[in-house]
Every structure is written in structure tokens, then in C-alpha cells.
Protein backbone atom coordinates (compact mmCIF):
# COMPACT_ATOMS: atom_id res chain seq x y z
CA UNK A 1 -134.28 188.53 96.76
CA UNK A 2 -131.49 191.12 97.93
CA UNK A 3 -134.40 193.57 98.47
CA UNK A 4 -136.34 191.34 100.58
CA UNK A 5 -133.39 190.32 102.94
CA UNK A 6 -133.13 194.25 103.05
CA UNK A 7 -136.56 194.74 104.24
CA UNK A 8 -136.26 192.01 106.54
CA UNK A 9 -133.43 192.80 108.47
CA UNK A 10 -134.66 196.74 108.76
CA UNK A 11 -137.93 195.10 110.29
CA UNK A 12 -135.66 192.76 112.61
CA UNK A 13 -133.34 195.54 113.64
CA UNK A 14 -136.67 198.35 114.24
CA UNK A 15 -138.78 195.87 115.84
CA UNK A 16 -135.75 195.51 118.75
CA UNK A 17 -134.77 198.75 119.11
CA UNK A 18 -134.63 198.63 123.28
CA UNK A 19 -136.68 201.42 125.22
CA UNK A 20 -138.39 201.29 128.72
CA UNK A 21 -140.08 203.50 130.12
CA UNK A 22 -140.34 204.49 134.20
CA UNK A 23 -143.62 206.42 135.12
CA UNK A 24 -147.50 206.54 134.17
CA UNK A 25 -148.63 208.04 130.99
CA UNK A 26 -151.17 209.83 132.90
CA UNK A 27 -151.78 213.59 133.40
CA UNK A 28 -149.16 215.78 135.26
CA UNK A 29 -146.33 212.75 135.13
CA UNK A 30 -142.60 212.61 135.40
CA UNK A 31 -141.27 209.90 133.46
CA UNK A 32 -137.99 208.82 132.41
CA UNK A 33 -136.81 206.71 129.69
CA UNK A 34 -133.85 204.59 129.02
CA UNK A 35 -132.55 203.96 125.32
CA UNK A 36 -129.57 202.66 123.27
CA UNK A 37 -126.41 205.23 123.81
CA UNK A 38 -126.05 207.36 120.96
CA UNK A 39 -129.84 207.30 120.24
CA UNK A 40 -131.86 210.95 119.38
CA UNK A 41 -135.11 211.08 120.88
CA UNK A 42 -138.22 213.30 120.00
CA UNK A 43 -140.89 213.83 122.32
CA UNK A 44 -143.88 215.25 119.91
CA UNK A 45 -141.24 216.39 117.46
CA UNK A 46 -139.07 218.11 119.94
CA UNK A 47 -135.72 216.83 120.05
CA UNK A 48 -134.73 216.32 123.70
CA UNK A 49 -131.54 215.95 125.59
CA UNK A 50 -130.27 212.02 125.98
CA UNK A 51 -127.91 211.50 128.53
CA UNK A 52 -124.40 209.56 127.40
CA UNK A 53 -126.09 206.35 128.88
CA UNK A 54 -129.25 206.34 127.03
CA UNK A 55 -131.57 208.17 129.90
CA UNK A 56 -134.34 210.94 128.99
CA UNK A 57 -136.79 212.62 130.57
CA UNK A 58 -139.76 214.93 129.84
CA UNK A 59 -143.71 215.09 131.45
CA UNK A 60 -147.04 215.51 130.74
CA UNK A 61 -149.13 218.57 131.64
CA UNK A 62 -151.97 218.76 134.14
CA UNK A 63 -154.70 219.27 131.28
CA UNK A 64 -153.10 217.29 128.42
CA UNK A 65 -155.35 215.32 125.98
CA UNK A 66 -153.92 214.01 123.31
CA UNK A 67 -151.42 210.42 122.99
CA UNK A 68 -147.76 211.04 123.42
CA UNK A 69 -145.50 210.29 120.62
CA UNK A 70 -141.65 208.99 121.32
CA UNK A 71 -139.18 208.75 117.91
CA UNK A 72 -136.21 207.48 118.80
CA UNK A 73 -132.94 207.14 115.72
CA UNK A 74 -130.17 205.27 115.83
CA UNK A 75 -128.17 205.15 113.45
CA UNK A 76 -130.46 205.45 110.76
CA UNK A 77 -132.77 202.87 112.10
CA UNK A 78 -135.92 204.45 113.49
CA UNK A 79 -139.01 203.52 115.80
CA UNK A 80 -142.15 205.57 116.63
CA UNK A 81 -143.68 204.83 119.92
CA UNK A 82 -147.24 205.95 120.47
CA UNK A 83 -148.38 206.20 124.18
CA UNK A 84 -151.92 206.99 125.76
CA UNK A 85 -152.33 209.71 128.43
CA UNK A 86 -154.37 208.84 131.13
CA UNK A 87 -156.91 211.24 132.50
CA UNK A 88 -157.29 212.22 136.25
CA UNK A 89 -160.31 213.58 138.32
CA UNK A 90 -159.06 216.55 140.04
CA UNK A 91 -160.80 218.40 143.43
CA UNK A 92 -161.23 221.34 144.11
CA UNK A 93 -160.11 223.14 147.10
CA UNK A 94 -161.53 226.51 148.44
CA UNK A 95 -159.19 229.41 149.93
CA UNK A 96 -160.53 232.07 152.38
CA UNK A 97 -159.29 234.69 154.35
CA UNK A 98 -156.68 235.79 152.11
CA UNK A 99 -155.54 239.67 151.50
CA UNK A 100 -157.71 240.95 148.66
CA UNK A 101 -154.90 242.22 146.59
CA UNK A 102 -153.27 238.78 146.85
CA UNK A 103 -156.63 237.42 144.69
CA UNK A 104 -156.53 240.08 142.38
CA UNK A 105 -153.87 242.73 142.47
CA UNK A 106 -153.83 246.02 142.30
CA UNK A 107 -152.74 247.45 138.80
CA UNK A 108 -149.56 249.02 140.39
CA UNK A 109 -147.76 245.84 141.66
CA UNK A 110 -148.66 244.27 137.76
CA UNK A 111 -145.19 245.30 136.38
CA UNK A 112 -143.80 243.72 139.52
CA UNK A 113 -145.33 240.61 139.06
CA UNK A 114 -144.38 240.44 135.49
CA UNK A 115 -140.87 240.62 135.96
CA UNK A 116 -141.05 237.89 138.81
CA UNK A 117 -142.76 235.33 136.41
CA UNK A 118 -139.57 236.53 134.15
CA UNK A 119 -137.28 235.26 136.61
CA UNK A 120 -139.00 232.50 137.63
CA UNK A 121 -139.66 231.44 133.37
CA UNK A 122 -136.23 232.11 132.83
CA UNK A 123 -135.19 229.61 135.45
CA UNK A 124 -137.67 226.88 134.46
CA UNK A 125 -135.94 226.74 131.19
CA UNK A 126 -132.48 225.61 131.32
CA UNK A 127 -131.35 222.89 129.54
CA UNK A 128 -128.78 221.86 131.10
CA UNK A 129 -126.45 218.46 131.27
CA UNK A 130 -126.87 217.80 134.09
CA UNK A 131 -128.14 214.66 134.88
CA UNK A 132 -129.12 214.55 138.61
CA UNK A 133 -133.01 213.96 137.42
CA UNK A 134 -131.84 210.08 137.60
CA UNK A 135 -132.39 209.72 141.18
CA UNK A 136 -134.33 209.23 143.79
CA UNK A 137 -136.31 212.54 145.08
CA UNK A 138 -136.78 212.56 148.86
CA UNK A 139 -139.85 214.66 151.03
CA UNK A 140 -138.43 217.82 151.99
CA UNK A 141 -140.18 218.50 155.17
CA UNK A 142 -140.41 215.36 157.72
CA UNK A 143 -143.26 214.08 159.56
CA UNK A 144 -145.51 217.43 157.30
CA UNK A 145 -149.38 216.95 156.63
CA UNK A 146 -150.46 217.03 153.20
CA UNK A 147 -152.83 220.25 152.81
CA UNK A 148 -152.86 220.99 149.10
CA UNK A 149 -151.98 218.88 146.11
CA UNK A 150 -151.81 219.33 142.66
CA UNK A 151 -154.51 220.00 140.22
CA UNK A 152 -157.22 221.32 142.03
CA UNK A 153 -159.27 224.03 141.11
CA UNK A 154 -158.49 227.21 143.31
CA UNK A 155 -161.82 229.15 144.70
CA UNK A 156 -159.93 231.92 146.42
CA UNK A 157 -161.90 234.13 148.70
CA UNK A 158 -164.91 233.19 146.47
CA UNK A 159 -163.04 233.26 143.14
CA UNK A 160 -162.45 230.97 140.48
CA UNK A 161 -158.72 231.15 140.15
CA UNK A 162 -155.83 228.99 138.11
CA UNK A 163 -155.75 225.16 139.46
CA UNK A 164 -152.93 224.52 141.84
CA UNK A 165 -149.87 223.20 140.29
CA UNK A 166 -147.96 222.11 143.73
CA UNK A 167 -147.77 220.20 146.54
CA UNK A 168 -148.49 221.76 149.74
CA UNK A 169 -146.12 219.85 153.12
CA UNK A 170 -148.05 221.85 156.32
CA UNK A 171 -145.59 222.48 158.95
CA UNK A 172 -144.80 225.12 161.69
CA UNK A 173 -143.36 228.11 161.18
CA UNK A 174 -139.45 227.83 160.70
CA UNK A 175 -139.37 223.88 159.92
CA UNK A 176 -136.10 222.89 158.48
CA UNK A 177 -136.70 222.38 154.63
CA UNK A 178 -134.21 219.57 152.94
CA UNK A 179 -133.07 219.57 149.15
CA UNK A 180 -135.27 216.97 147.55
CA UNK A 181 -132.65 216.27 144.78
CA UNK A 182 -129.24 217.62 143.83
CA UNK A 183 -129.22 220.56 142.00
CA UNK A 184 -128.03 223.76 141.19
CA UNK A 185 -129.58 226.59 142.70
CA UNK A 186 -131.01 228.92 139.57
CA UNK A 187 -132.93 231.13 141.74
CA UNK A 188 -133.40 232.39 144.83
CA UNK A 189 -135.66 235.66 146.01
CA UNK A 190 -136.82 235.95 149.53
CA UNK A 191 -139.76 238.07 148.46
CA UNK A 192 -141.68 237.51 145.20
CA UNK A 193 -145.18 238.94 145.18
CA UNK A 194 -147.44 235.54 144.72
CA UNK A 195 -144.56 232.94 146.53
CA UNK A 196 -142.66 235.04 149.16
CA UNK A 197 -139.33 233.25 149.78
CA UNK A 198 -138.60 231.64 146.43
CA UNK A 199 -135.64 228.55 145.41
CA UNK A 200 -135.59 227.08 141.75
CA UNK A 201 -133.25 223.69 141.27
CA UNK A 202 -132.00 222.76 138.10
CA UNK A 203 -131.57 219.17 138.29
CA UNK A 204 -130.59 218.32 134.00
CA UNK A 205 -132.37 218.45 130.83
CA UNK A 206 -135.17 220.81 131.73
CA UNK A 207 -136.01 219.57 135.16
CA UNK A 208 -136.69 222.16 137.85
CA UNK A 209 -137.74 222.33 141.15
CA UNK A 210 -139.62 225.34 143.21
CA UNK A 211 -140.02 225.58 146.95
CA UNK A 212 -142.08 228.55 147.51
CA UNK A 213 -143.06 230.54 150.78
CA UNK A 214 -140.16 230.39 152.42
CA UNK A 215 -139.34 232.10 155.68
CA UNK A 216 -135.64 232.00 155.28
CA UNK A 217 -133.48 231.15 152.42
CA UNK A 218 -130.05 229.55 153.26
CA UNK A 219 -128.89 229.00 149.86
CA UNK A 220 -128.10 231.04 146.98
CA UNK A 221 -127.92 231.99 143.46
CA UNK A 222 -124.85 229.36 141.20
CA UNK A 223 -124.53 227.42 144.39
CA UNK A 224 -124.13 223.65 144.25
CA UNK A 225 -126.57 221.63 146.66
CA UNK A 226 -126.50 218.09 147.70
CA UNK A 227 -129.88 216.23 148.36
CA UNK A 228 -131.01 216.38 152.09
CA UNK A 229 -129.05 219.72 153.17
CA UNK A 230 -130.73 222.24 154.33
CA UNK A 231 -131.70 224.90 152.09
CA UNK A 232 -134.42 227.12 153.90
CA UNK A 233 -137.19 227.30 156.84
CA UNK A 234 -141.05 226.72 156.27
CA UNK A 235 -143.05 230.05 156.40
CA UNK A 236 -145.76 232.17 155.06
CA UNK A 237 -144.54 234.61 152.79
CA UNK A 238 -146.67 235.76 149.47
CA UNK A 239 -150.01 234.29 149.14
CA UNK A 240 -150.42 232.17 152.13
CA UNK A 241 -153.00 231.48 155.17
CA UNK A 242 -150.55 229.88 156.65
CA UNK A 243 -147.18 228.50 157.25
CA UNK A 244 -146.40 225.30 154.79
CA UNK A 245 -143.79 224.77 152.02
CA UNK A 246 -145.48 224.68 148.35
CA UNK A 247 -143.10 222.49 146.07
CA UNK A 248 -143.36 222.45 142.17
CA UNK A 249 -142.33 219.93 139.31
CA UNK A 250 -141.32 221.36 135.70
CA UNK A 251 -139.97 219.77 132.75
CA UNK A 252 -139.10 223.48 130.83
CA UNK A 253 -142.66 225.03 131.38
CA UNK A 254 -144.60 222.00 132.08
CA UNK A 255 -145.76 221.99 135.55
CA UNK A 256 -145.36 218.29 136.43
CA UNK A 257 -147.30 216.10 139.80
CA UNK A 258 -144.54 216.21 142.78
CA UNK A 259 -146.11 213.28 144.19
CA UNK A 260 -145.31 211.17 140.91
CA UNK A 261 -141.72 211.36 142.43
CA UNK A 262 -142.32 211.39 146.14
CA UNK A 263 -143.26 208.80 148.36
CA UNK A 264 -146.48 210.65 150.00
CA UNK A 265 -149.93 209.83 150.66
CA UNK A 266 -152.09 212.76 149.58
């Protein structure tokens, strides 16, 4: 009998172990989940950060297949949540007129690039405390026309080339560019081969933001930035056609949709 109370009071107590859930299990989402304080969580068996109020947050690649899988442990008592990803159609969108070494570059500017994905990897994957990823992201560019969004297939100048992971705000030349989010500025280079005028945010527990092609850059490196100040001007630096402001999503090296978090029509 004392067995059978056991097991059903470790069913009762499992069975309401309190989790929700904000954002689509679809392809390239940002989601964020709210749990008991105290409580580890696993995202496909990587333990992630929880906040001291029970929020988490991780994403789901552009091209991911395969269901989602959430542990969560309190206290001994454990629940497994299994969670379909949705699939998306994706376009694709074809480039031309670009510079020919901005396709396919020249073998002496490869050691160049290499170290710029460095700094750029190395910035996409702090895991910091921070916990700014709990609010509302805003547009940075006002009143911008949506000319690129994320996940389609890139035909530059003819060639097949990786998808695009961003969302492209089309403005004119020297636009005012707002902080989406607060964050911490991780990086900032006003000339990287492939994104010209480069900012990274870290924003808490792997979340990053990129705002790429950049004419100026009025932040920098360790400083603190509140949401809506002005951290740069639109331009066309690196590979561009013409003058817009390419934003990115991460969660670590998971390039995330921008428009799962912004209020745009695209």
C-alpha cells in the first residue's frame, strides 16, 4: 500500500509540474519558457541557463527536423516535454550586380575572413546572466521597407550561395539605427569583409544580436546600451547593393527568425 501512495503522489506531483511556453515550435523560432524557480532545464540534453524567476530561452534553427525535447528537474521530480517543429517554405531571392570577389573571394583575403567569423563566433557565444532577452524587441529602423528576410536561398550574381539568415530594413543612406533590446555591446568593427560596419548585443543566456552594414558605428566595445538609443547609421558597407541595415537573431550559434520577435510585415 505504502508503495502505491508513493507512486501516486510522484505521478500527482510530475503530472503538475508548471511550464509555458511563449513562441512557435516552428523553424528559425525564438521562444521563451517560464518554469518553477529553482528548476534545471535541458534543451536536447543541454543544460541551459534558468533565470532566478523560472525564465529560459533557446531557438530552433532554420533547417531543423527533428521534435524538440524540454527536461525540466525540480527537486528530484522530473518531466520530459516533447514538442514538434514546424516546417516553413522558404523563397528564394536572387542578388546581382555585386563585386565578384564579394561572391567568391580571392584566396588572399581567406585568412581575413577567418579571423572575422572568429570574432564574430566568439561573440555569439556568451553565456551570460543577463537577462534582458525577457522583453519586448522593438524595429530598429522606422518607417524601413522590408527587402530581404530570413531563409531564403541566396543566387548571388548567378550563384547558389548560403540561405540568408537576416532581416533586411531598406533605408537611405545614414538612417538613424535604434537598439532593438538592451544589451551589452560584445562587438563592434566598422569594416569586416562580408558585413562592413559590424555591432553584436549580448542580451543573457546566449542571446545575441547583429546589425550589419553599417555606415557609422556610435557605440563600442563593453559599453552598456539601453533599447531605442542610437547606436549607428544605415549604410552599405561589405557585401551590399545597397544601403539597408541586415539584423540577425542567435541563441549561441543558432541563427534564429528576427521577425519571430518583431512586429513587421515581411
Amino acid at each position: 500500500m505504502k508503495v502505491l501512495i508513493s507512486l501516486i503522489f510522484l505521478l500527482i506531483t510530475t503530472s503538475s509540474y508548471a511550464v509555458t511556453f511563449n513562441g512557435k515550435f516552428m523553424q528559425g523560432s525564438f521562444i521563451i519558457g517560464k518554469t518553477k524557480s529553482g528548476s534545471e532545464v535541458y534543451i536536447d540534453k543541454k543544460k541551459i541557463r534558468v533565470t532566478s524567476d523560472g525564465f529560459f530561452v533557446f531557438g530552433l534553427g532554420r533547417d531543423r527536423k527533428y521534435d524538440v525535447v524540454i527536461s525540466l528537474n525540480k527537486d528530484g521530480n522530473k518531466q520530459k516535454i516533447v514538442k514538434r517543429v514546424q516546417k516553413r517554405k522558404y523563397n528564394i531571392q536572387r542578388i546581382d550586380g555585386l563585386e565578384e570577389k564579394k561572391v567568391t573571394p580571392p584566396e588572399e583575403v581567406y585568412e581575413r575572413i577567418k579571423k572575422e567569423n572568429k570574432l564574430i563566433g566568439e561573440a555569439r557565444d556568451r553565456d551570460s546572466n543577463l537577462t534582458y532577452f525577457k522583453n519586448k524587441f522593438i524595429v530598429p529602423v522606422e518607417n524601413a521597407i522590408i527587402s530581404g528576410v530570413y531563409g531564403s536561398q541566396r543566387i548571388l550574381n548567378g550563384k547558389p550561395k548560403w540561405p540568408h539568415y537576416g532581416l533586411d530594413f531598406a533605408a537611405g543612406e545614414g538612417t538613424k539605427i535604434t537598439a532593438m533590446l538592451d544589451g551589452i555591446v560584445t562587438l563592434a568593427e566598422p569594416d569586416l569583409f562580408y558585413t562592413g560596419g559590424t555591432l553584436i548585443f549580448d542580451h543573457g543566456h546566449g542571446i545575441s544580436t547583429l546589425y550589419m552594414h553599417l555606415k557609422e558605428i556610435l557605440v563600442t566595445k563593453g559599453q552598456k546600451v539601453k533599447q531605442g538609443d542610437v547606436i549607428g547609421t544605415v549604410g552599405s558597407t561589405g557585401r551590399a547593393t545597397g544601403a539597408h541595415l541586415d539584423v540577425r537573431l542567435n541563441w549561441f550559434q543558432t541563427r534564429l527568425d528576427p521577425a519571430t520577435v518583431l512586429d513587421v510585415k515581411n
